[in-house]
Protein backbone atom coordinates (compact mmCIF):
# COMPACT_ATOMS: atom_id res chain seq x y z
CA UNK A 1 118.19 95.79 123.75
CA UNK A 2 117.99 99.25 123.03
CA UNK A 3 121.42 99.73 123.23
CA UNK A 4 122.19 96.92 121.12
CA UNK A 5 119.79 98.24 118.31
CA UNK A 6 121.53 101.96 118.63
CA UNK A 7 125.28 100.52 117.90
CA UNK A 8 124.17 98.24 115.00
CA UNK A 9 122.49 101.54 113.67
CA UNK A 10 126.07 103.46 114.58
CA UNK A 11 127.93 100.52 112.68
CA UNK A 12 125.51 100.56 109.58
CA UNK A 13 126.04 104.41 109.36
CA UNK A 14 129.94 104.22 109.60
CA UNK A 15 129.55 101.86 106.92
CA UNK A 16 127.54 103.63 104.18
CA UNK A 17 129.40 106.69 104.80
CA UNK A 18 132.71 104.90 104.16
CA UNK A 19 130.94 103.46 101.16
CA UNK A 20 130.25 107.32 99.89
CA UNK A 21 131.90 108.35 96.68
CA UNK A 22 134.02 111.18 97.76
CA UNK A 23 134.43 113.99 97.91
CA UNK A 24 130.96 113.71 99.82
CA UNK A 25 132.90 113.91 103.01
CA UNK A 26 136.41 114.33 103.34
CA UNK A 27 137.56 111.34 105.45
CA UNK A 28 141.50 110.66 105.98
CA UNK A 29 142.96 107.24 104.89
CA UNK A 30 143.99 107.22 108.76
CA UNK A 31 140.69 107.99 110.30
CA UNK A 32 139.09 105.17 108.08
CA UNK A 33 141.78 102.70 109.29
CA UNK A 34 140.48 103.73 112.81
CA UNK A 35 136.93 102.61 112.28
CA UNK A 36 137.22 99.59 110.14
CA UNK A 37 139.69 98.08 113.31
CA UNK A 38 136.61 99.39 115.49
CA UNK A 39 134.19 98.00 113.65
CA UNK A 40 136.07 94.56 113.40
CA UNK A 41 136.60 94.40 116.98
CA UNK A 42 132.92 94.77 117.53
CA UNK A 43 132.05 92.15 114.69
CA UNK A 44 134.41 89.73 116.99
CA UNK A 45 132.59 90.21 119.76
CA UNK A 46 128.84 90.71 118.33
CA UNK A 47 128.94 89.40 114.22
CA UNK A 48 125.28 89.05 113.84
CA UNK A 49 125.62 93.12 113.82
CA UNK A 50 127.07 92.96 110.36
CA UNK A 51 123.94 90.84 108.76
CA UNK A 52 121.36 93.98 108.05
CA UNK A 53 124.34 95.68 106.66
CA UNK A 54 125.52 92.81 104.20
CA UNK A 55 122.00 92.69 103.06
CA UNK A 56 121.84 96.03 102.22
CA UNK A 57 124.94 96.37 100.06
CA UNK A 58 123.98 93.05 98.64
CA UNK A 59 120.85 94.28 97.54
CA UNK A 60 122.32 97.57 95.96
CA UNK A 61 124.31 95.28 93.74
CA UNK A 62 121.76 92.90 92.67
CA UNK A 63 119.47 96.04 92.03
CA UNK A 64 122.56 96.95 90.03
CA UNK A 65 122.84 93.39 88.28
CA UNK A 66 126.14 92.77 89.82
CA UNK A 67 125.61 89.41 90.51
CA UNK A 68 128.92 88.07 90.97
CA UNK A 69 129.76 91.21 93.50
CA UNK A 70 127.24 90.34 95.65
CA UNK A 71 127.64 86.53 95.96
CA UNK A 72 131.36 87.64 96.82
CA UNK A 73 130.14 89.76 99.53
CA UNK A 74 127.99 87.04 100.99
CA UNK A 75 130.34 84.27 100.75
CA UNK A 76 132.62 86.60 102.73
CA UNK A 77 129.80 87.38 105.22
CA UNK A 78 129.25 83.36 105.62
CA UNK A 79 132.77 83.08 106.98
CA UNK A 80 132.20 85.12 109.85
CA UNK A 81 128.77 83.81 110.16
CA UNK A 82 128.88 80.16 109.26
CA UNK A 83 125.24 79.14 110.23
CA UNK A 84 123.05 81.79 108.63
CA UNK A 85 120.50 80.93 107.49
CA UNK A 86 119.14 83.70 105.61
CA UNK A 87 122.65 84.11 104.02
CA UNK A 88 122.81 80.67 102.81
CA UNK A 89 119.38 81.04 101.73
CA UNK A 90 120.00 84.28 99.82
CA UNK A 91 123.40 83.08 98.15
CA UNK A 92 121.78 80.08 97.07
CA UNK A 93 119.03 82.29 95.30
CA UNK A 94 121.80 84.61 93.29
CA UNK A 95 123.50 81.11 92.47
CA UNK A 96 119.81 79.89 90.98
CA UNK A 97 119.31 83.93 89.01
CA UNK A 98 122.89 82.80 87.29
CA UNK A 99 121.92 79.26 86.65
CA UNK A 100 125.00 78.28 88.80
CA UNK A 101 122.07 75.00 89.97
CA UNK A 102 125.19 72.79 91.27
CA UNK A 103 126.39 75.37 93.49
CA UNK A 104 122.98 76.40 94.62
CA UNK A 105 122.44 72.42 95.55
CA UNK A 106 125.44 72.35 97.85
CA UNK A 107 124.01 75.41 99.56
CA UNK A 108 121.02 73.57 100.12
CA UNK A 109 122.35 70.94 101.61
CA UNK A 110 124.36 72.59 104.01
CA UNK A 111 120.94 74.56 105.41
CA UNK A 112 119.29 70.65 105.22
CA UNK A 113 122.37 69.68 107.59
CA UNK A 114 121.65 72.63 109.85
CA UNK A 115 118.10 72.46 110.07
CA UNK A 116 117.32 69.02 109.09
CA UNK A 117 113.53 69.16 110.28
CA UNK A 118 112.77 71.92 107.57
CA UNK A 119 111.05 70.22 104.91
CA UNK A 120 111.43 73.25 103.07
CA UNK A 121 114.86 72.93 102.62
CA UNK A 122 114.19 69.44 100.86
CA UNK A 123 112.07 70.93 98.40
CA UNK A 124 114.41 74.02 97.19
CA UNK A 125 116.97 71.13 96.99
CA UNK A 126 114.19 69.05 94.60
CA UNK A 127 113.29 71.94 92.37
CA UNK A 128 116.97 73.05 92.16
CA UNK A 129 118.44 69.50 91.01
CA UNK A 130 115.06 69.61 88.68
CA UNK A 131 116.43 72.86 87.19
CA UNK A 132 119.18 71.72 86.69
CA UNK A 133 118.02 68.30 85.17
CA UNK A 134 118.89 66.04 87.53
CA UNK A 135 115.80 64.40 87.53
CA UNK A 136 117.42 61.21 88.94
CA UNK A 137 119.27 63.40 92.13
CA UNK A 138 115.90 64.65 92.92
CA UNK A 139 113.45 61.56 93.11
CA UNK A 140 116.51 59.91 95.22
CA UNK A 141 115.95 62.53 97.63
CA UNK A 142 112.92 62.00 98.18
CA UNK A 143 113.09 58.05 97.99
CA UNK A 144 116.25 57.82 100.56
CA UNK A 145 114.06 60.25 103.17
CA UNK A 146 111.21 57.72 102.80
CA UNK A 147 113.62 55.53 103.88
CA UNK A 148 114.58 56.54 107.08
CA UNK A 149 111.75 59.34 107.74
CA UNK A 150 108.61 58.96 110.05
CA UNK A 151 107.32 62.11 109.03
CA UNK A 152 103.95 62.16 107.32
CA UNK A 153 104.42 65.79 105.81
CA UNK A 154 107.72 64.42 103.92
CA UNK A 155 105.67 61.66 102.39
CA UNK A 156 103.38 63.78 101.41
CA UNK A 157 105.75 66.26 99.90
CA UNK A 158 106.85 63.33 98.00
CA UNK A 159 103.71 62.99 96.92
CA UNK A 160 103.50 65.83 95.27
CA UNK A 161 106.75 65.73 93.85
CA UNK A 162 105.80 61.97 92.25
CA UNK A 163 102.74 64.19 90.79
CA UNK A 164 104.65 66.54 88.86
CA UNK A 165 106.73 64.22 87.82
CA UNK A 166 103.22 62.85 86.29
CA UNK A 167 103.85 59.43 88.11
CA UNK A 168 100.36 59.04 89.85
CA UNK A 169 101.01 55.58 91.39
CA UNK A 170 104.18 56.45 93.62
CA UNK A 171 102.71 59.69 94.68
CA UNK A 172 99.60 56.87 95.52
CA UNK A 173 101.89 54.85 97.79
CA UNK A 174 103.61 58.21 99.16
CA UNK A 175 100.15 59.42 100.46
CA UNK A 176 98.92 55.59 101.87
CA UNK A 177 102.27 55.71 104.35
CA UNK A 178 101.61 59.20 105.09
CA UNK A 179 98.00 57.73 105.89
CA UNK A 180 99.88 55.08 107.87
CA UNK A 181 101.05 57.39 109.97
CA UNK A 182 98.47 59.57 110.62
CA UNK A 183 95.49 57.96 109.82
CA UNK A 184 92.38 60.50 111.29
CA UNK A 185 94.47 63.32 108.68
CA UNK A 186 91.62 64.18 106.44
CA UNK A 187 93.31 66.23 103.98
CA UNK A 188 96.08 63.01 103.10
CA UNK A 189 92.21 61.54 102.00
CA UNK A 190 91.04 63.86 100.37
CA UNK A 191 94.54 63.84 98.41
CA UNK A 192 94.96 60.11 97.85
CA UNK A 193 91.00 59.98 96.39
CA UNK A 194 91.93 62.84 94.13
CA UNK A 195 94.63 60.01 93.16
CA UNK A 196 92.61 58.01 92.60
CA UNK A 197 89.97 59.73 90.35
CA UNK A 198 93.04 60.52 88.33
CA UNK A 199 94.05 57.27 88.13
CA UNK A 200 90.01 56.85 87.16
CA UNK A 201 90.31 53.98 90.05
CA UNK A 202 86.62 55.11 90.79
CA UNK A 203 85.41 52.48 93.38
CA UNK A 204 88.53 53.30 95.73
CA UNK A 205 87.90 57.34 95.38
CA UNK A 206 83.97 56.47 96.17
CA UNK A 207 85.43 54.23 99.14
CA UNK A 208 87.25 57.02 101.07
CA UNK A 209 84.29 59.08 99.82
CA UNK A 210 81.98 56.76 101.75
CA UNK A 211 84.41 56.54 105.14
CA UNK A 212 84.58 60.16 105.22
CA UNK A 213 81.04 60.44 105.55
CA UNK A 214 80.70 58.02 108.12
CA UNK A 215 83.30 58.87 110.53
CA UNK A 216 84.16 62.95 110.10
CA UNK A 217 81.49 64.94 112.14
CA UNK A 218 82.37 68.34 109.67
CA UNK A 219 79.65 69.53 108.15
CA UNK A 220 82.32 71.01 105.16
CA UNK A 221 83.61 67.39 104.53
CA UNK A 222 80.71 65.63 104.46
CA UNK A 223 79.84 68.43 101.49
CA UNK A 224 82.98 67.95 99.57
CA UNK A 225 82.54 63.90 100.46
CA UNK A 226 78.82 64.56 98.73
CA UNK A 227 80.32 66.57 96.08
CA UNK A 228 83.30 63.99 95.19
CA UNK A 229 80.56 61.56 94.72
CA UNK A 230 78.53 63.53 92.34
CA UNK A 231 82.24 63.91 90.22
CA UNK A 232 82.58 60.39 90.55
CA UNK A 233 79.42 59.15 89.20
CA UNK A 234 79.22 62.09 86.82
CA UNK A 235 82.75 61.18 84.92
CA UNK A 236 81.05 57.09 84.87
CA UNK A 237 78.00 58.77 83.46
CA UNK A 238 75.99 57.60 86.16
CA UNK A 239 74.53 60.08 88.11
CA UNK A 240 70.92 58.57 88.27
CA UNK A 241 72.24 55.86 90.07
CA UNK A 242 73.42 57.89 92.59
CA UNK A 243 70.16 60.34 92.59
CA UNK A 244 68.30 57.29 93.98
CA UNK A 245 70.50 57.24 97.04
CA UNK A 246 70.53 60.38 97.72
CA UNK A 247 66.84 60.90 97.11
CA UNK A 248 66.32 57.50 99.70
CA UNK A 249 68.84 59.44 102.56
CA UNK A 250 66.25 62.59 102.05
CA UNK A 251 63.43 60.45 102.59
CA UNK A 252 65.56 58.55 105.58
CA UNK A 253 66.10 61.90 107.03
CA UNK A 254 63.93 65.18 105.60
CA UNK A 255 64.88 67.98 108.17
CA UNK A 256 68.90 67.15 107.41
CA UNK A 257 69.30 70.12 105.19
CA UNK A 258 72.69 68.32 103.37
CA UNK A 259 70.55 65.80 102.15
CA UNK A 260 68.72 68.51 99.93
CA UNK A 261 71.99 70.66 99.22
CA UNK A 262 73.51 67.03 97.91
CA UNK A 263 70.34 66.24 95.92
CA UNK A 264 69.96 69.67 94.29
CA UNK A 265 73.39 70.07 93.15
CA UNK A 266 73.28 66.63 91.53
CA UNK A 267 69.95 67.56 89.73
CA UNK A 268 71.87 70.68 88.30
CA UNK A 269 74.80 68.33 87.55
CA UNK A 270 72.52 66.54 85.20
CA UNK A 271 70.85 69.74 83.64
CA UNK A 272 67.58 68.56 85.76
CA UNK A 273 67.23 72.02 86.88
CA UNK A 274 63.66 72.57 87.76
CA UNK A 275 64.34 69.26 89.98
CA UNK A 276 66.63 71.04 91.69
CA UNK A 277 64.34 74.03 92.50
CA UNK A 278 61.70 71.82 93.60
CA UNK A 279 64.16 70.51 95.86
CA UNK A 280 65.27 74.02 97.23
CA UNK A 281 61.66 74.82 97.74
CA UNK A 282 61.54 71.96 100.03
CA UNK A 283 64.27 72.78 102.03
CA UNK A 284 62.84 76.46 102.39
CA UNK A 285 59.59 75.62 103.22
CA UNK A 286 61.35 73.69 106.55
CA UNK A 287 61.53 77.32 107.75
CA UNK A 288 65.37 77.58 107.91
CA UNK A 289 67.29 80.64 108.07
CA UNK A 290 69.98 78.50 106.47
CA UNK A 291 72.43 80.94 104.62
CA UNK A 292 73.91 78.90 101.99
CA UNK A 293 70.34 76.99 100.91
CA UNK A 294 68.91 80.15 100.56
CA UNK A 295 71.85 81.79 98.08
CA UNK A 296 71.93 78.79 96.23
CA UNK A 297 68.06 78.56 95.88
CA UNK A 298 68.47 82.27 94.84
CA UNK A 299 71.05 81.71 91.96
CA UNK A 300 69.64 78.84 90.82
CA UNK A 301 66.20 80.49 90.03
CA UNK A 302 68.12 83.73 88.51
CA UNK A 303 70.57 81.39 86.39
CA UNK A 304 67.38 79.72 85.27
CA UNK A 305 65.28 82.97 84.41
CA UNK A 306 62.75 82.01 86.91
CA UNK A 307 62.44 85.98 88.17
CA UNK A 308 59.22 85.08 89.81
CA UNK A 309 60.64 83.11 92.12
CA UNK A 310 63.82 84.95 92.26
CA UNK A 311 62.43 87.90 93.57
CA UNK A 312 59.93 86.37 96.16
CA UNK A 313 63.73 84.44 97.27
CA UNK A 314 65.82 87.45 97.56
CA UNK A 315 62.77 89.17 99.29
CA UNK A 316 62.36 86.87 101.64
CA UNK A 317 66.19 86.72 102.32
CA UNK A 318 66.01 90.45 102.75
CA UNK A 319 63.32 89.67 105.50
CA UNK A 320 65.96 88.08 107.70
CA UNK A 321 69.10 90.13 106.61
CA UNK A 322 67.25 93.86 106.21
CA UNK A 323 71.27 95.11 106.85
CA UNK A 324 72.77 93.43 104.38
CA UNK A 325 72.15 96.83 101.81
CA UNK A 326 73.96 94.38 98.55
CA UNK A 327 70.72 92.29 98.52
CA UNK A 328 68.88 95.73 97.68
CA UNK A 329 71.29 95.80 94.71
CA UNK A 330 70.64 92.13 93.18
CA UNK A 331 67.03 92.52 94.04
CA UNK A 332 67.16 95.49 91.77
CA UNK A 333 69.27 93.84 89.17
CA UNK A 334 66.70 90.66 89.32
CA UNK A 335 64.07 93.59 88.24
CA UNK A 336 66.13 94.41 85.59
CA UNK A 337 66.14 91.11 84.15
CA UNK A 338 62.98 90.52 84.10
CA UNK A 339 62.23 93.70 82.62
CA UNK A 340 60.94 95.85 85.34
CA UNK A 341 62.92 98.85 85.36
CA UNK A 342 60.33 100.76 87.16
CA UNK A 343 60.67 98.49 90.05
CA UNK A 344 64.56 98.46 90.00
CA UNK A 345 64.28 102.07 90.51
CA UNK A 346 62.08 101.95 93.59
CA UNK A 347 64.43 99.43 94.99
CA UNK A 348 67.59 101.73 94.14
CA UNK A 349 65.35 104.44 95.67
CA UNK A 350 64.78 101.95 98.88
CA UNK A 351 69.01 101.29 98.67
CA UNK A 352 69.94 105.23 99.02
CA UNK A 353 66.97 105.88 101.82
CA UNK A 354 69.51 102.67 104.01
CA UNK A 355 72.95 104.29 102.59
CA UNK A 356 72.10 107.64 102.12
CA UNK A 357 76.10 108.47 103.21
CA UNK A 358 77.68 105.80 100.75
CA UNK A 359 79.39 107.50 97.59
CA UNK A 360 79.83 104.22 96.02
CA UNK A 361 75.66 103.43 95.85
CA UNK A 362 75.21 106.86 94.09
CA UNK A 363 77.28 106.34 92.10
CA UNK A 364 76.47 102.87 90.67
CA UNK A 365 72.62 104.07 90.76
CA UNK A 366 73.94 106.65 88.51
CA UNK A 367 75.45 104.12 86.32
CA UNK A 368 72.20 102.39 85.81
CA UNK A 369 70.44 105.22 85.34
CA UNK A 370 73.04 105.95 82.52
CA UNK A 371 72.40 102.07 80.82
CA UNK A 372 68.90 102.63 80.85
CA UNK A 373 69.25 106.39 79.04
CA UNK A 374 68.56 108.76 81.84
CA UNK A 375 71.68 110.86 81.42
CA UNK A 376 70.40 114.16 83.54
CA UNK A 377 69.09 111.03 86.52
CA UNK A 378 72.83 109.71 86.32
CA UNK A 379 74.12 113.14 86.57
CA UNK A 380 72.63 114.30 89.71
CA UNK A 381 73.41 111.06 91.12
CA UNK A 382 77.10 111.73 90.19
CA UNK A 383 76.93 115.06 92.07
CA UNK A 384 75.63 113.32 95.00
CA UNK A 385 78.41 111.01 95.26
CA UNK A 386 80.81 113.96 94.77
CA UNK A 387 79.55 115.45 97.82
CA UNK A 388 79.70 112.47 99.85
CA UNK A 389 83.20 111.76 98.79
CA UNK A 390 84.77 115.29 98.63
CA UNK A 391 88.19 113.56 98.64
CA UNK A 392 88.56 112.23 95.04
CA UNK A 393 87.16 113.84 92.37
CA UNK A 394 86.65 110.76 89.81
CA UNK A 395 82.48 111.05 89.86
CA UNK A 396 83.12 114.67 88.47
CA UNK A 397 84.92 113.18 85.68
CA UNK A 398 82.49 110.38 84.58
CA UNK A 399 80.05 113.35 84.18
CA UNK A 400 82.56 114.96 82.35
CA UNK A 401 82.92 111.86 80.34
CA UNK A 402 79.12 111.46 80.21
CA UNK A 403 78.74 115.06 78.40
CA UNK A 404 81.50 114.14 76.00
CA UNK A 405 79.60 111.54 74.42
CA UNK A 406 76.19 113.35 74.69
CA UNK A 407 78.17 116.45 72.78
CA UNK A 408 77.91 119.02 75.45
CA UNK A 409 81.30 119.96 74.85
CA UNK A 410 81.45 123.04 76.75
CA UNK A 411 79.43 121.63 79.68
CA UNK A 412 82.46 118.72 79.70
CA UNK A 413 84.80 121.59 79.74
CA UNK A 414 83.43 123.81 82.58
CA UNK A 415 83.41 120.01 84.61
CA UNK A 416 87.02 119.28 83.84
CA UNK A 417 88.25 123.32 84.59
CA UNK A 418 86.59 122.47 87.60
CA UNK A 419 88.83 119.63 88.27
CA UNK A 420 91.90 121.67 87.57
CA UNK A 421 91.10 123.75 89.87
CA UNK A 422 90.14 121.51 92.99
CA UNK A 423 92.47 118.39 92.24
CA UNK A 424 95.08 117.82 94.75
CA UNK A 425 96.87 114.92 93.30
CA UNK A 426 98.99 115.35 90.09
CA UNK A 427 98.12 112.67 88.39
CA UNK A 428 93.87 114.02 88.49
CA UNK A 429 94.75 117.45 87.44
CA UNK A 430 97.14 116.25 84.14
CA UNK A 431 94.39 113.77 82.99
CA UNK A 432 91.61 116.44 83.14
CA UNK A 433 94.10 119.02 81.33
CA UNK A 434 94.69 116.46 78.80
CA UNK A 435 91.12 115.80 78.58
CA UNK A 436 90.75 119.63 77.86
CA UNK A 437 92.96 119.75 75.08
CA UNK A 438 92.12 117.14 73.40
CA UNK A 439 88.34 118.20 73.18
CA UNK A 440 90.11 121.88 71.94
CA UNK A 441 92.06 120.28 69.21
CA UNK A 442 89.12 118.55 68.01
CA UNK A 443 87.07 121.69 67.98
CA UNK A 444 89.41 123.26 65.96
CA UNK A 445 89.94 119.79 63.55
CA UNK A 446 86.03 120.06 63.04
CA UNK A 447 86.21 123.96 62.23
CA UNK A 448 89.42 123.82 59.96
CA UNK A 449 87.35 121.07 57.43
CA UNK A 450 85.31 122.75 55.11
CA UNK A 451 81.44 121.57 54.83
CA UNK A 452 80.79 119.33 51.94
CA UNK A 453 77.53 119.88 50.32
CA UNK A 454 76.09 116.86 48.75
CA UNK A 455 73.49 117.76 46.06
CA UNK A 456 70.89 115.31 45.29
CA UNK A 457 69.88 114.27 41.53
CA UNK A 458 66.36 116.24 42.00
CA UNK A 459 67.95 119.72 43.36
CA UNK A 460 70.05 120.06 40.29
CA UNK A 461 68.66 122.59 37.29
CA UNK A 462 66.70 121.17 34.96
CA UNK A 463 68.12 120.89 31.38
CA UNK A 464 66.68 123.12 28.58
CA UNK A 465 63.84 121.44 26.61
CA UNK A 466 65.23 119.90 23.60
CA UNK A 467 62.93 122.56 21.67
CA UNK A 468 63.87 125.61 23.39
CA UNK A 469 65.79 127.98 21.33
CA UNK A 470 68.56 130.04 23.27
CA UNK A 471 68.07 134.01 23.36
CA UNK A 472 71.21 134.66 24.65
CA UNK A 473 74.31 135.09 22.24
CA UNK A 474 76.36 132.40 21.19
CA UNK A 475 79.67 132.61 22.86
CA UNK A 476 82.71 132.28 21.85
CA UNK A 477 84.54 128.93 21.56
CA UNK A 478 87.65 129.21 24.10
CA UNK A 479 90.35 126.45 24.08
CA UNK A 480 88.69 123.74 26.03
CA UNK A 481 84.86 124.69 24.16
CA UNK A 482 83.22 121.56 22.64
């Protein structure tokens, strides 16, 4: 193997280096003659050797835009290499980038007759006789393969071809044989009752709705089966009817925790939303450590504004989960919302105490502490990140950014010099030296516009009394005197 690999890196060499404009090396017409009938008689005896080097000058020239080069160069390569897959499949692409769709389609074929189990192949060959508007060529395809095919996948990727083509009741019939075939497929199910909502052929979608649930033993289908059924009803406007079923299989069976996740979500469907929380207070109450009752009981009561019970939620989730550091994060965001910033700080405090080596936390505490106007608080917790996370200097800059706007121009200054100084990547040192002159040239903008004084109406001198007599000399009338 190794040896293999070392001449097909010899013969790619050779190759560039003949491909050199000269005079990069000075190579005699005769030597050159020498290896090409070298390489030649090694392509006769190993021609797959030639494929990684064919790609590579192909790919210069389409990087080049020299299309028509490149399909030359493959369609010589296919002559020593008849069957290649990955040539055909790359010849037919530069055929599709010129629009040349015919051509492309014969390609296609050709890799079809090769490898006639690729369903693959059959859809390139679809899209490409689409392109090229041959509607017609393209849903014969797929119609003469459901002819002779026992394949389920090609019925279904007739399906979806029928779908595009916004003809709902063949891709219906396309998904039933593919059914046919493999009837215990739950995903062909799922797809055909999506049909059938579409079609808005409700009491079939609720009917594979309803076998679903009685035969798969997923816990994940049954929810999407529960789910389809709330869609169902909910486009029929008649989601009470189904509430009363699903409120009778809760009372069938109260420790099944699906038959409250099923009831809740309906309740929210309908905008019946402290229904729903009643319901999630049920299901809590059972004592269950069950991760996705207790997030959606959480969201639902901070989507609703019910902090309150938010907070007791999250608290108690943090009860079971004390590792999970995020839920420190929403707790403190909960306190937020509901107005308790002194709290959200004792949680943050609580948050860095866990993660006292995490840049990141520092530095979003320091970004609340920055909403809520503590700009020294957000400060220091930007120098703590900083010396967590000595590799980037990006929290330096946000206090940089932070003095800007609070005016402490010169503070912003010394920050950013200290970038300059430390930065290690190129792009971190220009964008704090262009941060530095642009704070200089508007220094010198605000210096170079002269103060305007406004003078109000009472600050002005007070006319002479009307009776006042003037005991200074009259003065001579000059050319613009009244």
């Amino acid at each position: 193997m190794f040896k293999r690999e070392y001449t097909v890196f010899v013969v790619f060499i050779i190759a560039a280096i003949l491909m050199l404009p000269f005079p990069a090396f000075a190579v005699e017409k005769q030597d050159k003659d020498a290896i090409l009938q070298e390489i030649s008689a090694f392509i006769d005896k190993a021609p797959n050797t030639i494929r990684p080097i064919i790609f590579s000058i192909a790919d210069e020239y389409a990087r080049a835009n020299k299309i028509d080069e490149a399909i030359a160069l493959y369609e010589k390569a296919l002559k020593i290499l008849p069957s290649s897959e990955d040539l055909l499949g790359r010849l037919a692409n530069l055929y599709n980038r010129k629009k040349d769709y015919l051509k492309s389609a014969d390609i296609y074929k050709k890799m079809i007759e090769l490898k006639p189990e690729n369903i693959w192949y059959y859809n390139v060959l679809s899209d490409t006789y689409k392109s090229a508007k041959l509607d017609d060529k393209a849903a014969a395809l797929w119609e003469d393969l459901m002819k002779k095919s026992n394949n389920p996948d090609i019925f279904m990727q007739a399906a979806n071809f029928y779908k595009n083509q916004n003809n709902t009741d063949k891709a219906v019939l396309a998904v039933k044989k593919a059914i046919e075939l493999k009837p215990d497929n739950t995903a062909y199910q799922q797809a055909l009752e999506s049909y059938y909502v579409k079609l808005e052929k409700f009491s079939d979608a609720e009917a594979i709705c309803n076998k679903i649930l009685t035969g798969s033993k997923d816990a994940w289908v049954k929810d999407w089966a529960n789910s389809e059924l709330i869609n169902i009803y909910q486009k029929q406007n008649k989601l009470p009817e189904l509430a009363v079923r699903f409120e009778k299989d809760l009372a069938q069976a109260p420790k099944e925790l699906s038959g409250y996740r099923k009831l809740a979500e309906l309740y929210q469907r309908n905008n019946e939303r402290d229904k729903a929380i009643e319901v999630y207070e049920k299901a809590v109450g059972l004592g269950s450590d069950d991760k996705d009752i207790n997030m959606r009981f959480l969201d639902l009561c901070e989507n609703s504004e019910k902090f309150d019970k938010a907070e007791a939620q999250i608290k108690r989730i943090i009860a079971s989960n004390p590792q999970d550091f995020y839920l420190y994060e929403r707790l403190a965001n909960i306190f937020v919302k509901a107005k308790k910033v002194d709290e959200a700080k004792k949680t943050w405090q609580q948050l860095l105490e866990k993660a006292p080596n995490d840049a990141g936390t520092f530095s979003r505490f320091g970004d609340r502490l920055n909403e809520w106007g503590d700009t020294n608080g957000a400060i220091q917790q930007y120098r703590k990140a900083q010396s967590l996370d000595t590799n980037s200097l990006r929290y330096t800059m946000r206090i940089a950014d932070l003095l800007v706007n609070h005016g402490k121009i010169e503070d912003a200054k010394k920050e950013l010099n200290n970038i300059i100084a430390k930065a290690a990547d190129a792009w971190t040192k220009k964008e704090a030296e262009r941060k530095v002159k642009d704070l200089e040239v508007k220094a010198k903008e605000a210096v170079s516009i002269p103060a305007v004084v406004a003078v109000s109406p009472q600050a002005q001198p007070a006319k002479a009394a009307p009776a006042e007599k003037a005991t200074k000399p009259a003065k001579k009338k000059g050319l613009f005197s009244r």
